[in-house]
PDB file of N, CA and C in Angstrom:
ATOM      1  N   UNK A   1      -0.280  -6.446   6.683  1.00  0.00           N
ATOM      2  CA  UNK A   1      -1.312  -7.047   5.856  1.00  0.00           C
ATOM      3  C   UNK A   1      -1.938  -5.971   4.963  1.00  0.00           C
ATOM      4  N   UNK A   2      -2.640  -6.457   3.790  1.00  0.00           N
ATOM      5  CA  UNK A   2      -2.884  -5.422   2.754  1.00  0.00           C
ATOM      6  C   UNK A   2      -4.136  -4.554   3.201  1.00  0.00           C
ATOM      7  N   UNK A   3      -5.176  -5.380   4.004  1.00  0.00           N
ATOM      8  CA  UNK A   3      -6.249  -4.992   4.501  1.00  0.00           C
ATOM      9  C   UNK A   3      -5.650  -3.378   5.552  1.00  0.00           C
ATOM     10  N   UNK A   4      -5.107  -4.050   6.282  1.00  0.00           N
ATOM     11  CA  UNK A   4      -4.980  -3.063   7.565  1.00  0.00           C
ATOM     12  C   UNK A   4      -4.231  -1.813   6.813  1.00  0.00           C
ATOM     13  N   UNK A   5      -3.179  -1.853   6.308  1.00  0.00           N
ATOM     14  CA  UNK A   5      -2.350  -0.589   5.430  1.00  0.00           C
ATOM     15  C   UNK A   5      -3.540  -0.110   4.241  1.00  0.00           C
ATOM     16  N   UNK A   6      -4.265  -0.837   3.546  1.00  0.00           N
ATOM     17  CA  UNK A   6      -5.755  -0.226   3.364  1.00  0.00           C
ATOM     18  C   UNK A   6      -6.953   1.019   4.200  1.00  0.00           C
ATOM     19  N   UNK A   7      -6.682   0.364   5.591  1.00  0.00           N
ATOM     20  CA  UNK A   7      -7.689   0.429   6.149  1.00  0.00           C
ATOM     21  C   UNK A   7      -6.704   2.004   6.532  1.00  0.00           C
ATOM     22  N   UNK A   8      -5.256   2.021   7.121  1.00  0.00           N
ATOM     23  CA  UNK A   8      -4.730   3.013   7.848  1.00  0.00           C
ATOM     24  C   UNK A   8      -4.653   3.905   6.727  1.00  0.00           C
ATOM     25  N   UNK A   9      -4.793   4.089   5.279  1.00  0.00           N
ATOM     26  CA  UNK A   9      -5.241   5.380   4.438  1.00  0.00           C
ATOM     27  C   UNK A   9      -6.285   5.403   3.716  1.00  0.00           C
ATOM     28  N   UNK A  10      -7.552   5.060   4.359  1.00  0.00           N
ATOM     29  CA  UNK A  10      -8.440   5.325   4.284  1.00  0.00           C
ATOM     30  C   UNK A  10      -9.551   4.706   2.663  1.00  0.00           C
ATOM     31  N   UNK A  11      -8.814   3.809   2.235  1.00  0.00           N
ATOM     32  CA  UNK A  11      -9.295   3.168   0.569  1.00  0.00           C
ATOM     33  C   UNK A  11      -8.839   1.777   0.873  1.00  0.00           C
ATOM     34  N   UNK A  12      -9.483   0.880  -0.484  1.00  0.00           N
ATOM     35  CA  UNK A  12      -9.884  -0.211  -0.382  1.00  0.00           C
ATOM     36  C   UNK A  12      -8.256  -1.333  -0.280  1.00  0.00           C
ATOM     37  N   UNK A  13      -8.235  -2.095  -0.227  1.00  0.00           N
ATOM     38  CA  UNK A  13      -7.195  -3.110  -0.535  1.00  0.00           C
ATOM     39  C   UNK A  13      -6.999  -3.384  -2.343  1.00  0.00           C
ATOM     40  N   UNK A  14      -8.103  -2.827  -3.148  1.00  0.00           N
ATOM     41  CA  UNK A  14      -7.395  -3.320  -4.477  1.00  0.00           C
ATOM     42  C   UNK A  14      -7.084  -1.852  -5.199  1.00  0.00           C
ATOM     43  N   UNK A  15      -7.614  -0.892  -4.339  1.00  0.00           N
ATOM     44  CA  UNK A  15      -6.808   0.306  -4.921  1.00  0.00           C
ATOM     45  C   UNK A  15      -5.438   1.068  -4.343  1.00  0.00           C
ATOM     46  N   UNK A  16      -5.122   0.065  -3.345  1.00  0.00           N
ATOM     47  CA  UNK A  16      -3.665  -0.184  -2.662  1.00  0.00           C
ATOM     48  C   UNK A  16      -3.108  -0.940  -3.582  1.00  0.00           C
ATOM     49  N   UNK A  17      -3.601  -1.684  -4.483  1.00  0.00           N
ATOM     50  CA  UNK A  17      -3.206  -2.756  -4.787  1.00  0.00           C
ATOM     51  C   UNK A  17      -2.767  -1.874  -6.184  1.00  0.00           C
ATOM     52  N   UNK A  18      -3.923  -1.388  -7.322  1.00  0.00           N
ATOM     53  CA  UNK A  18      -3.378  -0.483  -7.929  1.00  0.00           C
ATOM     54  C   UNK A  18      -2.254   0.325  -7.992  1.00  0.00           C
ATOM     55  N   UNK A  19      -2.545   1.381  -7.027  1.00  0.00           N
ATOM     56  CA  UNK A  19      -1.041   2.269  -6.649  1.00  0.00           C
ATOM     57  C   UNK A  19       0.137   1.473  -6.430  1.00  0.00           C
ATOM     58  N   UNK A  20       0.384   0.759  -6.216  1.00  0.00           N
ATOM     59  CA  UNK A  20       1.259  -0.179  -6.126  1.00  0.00           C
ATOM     60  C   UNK A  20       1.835  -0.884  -7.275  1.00  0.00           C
ATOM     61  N   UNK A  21       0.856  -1.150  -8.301  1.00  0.00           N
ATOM     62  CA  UNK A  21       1.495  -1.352  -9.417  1.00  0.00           C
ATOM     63  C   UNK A  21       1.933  -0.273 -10.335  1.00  0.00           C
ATOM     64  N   UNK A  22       0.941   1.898 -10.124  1.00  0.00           N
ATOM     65  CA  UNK A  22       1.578   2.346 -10.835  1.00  0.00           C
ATOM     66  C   UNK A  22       2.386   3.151 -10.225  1.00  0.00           C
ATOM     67  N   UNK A  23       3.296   2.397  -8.660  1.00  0.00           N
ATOM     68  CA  UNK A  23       4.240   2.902  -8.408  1.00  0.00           C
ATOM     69  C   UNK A  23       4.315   3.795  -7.060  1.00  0.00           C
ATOM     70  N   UNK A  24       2.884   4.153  -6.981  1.00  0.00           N
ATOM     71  CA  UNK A  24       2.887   5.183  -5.904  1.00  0.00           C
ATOM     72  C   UNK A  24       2.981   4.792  -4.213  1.00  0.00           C
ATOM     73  N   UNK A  25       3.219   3.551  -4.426  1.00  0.00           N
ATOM     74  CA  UNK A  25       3.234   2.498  -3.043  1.00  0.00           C
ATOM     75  C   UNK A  25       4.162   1.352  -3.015  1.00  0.00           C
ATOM     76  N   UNK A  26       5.315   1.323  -2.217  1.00  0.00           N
ATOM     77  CA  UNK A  26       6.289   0.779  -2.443  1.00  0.00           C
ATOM     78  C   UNK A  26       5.665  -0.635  -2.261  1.00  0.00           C
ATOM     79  N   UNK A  27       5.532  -2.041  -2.932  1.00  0.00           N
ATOM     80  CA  UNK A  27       5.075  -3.337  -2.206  1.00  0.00           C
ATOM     81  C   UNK A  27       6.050  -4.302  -2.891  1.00  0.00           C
ATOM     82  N   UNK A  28       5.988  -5.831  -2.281  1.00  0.00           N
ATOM     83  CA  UNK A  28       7.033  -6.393  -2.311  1.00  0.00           C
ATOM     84  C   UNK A  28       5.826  -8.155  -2.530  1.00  0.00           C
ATOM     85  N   UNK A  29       6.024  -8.378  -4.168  1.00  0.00           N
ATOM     86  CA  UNK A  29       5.014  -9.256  -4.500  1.00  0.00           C
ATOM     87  C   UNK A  29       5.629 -10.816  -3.863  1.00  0.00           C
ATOM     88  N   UNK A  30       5.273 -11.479  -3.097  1.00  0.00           N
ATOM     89  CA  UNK A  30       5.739 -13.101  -3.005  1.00  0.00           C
ATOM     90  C   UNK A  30       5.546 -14.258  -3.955  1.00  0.00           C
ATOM     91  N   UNK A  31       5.910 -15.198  -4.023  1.00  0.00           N
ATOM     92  CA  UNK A  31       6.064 -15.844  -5.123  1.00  0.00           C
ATOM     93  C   UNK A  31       4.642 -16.733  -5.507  1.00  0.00           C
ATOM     94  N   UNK A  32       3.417 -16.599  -4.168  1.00  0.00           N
ATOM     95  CA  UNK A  32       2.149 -17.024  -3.926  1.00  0.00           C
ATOM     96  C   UNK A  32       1.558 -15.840  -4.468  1.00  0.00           C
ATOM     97  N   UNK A  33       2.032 -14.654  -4.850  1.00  0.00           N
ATOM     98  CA  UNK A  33       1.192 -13.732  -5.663  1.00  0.00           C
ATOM     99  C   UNK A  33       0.641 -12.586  -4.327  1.00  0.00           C
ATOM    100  N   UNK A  34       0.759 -12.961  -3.506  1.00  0.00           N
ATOM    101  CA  UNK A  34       0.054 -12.165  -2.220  1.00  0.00           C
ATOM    102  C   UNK A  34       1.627 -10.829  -2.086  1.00  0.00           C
ATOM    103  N   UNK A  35       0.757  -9.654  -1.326  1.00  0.00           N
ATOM    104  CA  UNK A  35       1.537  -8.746  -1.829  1.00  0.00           C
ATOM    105  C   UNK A  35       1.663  -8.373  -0.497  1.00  0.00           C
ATOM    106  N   UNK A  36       2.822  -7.659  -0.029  1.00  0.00           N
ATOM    107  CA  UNK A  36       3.518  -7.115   1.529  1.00  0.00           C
ATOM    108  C   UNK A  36       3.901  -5.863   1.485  1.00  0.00           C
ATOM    109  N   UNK A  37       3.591  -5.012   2.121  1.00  0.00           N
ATOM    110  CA  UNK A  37       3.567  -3.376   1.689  1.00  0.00           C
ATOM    111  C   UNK A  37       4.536  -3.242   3.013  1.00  0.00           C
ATOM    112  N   UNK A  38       5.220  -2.184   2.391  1.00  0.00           N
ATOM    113  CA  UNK A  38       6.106  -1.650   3.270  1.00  0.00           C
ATOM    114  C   UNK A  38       5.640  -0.426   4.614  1.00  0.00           C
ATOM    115  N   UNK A  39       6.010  -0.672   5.451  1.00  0.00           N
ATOM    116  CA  UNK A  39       5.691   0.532   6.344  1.00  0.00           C
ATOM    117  C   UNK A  39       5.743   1.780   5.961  1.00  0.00           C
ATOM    118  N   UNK A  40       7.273   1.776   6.089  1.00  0.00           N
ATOM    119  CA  UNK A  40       7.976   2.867   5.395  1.00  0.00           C
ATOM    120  C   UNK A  40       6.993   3.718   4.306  1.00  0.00           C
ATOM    121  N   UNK A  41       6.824   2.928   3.517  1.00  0.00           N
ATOM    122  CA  UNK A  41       6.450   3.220   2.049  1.00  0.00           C
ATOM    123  C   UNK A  41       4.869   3.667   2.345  1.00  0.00           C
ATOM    124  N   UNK A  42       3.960   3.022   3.110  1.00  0.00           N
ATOM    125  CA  UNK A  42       2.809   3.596   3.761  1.00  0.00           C
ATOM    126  C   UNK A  42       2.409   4.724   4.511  1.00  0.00           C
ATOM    127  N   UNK A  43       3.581   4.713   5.242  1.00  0.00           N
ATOM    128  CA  UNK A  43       3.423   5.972   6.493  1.00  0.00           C
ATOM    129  C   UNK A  43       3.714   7.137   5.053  1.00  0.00           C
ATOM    130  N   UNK A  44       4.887   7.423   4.706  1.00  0.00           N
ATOM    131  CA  UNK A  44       4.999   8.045   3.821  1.00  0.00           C
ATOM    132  C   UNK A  44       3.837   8.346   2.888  1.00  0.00           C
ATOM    133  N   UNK A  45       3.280   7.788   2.447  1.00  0.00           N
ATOM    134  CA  UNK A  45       2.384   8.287   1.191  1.00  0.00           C
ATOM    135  C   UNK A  45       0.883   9.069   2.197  1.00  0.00           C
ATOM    136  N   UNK A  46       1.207   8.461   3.296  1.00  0.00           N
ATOM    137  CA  UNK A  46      -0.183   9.051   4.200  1.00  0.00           C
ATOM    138  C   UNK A  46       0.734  10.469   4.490  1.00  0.00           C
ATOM    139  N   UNK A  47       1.716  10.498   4.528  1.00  0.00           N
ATOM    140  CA  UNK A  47       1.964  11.921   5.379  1.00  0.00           C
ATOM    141  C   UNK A  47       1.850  12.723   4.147  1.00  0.00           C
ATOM    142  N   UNK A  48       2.702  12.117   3.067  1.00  0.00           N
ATOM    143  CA  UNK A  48       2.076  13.006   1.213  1.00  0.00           C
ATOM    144  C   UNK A  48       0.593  13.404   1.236  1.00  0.00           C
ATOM    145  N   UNK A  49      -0.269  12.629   1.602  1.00  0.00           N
ATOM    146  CA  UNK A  49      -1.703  12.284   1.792  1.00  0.00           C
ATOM    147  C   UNK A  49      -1.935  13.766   2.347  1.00  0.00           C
ATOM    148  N   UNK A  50      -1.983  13.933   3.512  1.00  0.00           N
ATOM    149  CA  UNK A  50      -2.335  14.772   4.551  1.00  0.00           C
ATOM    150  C   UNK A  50      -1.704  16.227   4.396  1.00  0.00           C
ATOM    151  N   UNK A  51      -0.378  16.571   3.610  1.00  0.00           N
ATOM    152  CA  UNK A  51      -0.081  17.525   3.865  1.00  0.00           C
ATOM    153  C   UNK A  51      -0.568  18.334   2.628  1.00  0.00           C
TER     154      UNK A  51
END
């Protein structure tokens, strides 16, 4: 959910939502417009994050 992958790097759900459109967060839009973020693609940008 967008909230919780929000919540696990530390910023909001619409600036997940941002990065995501300019790329820096892999997400996967549904055809209801609601958006599904990848694990993968999360854990990753937190470990970019941190190091």
């Amino acid at each position: 959910m967008p909230a919780t992958a929000a919540r696990k790097l530390g910023i909001t759900p619409r600036t997940l939502a941002r990065m995501a459109d300019s790329g820096q967060v892999e997400s996967i839009v549904l055809p209801s417009g609601h958006r599904r973020y990848l694990s993968g693609s999360i854990d990753s940008f937190e470990h970019r994050k941190t190091a």
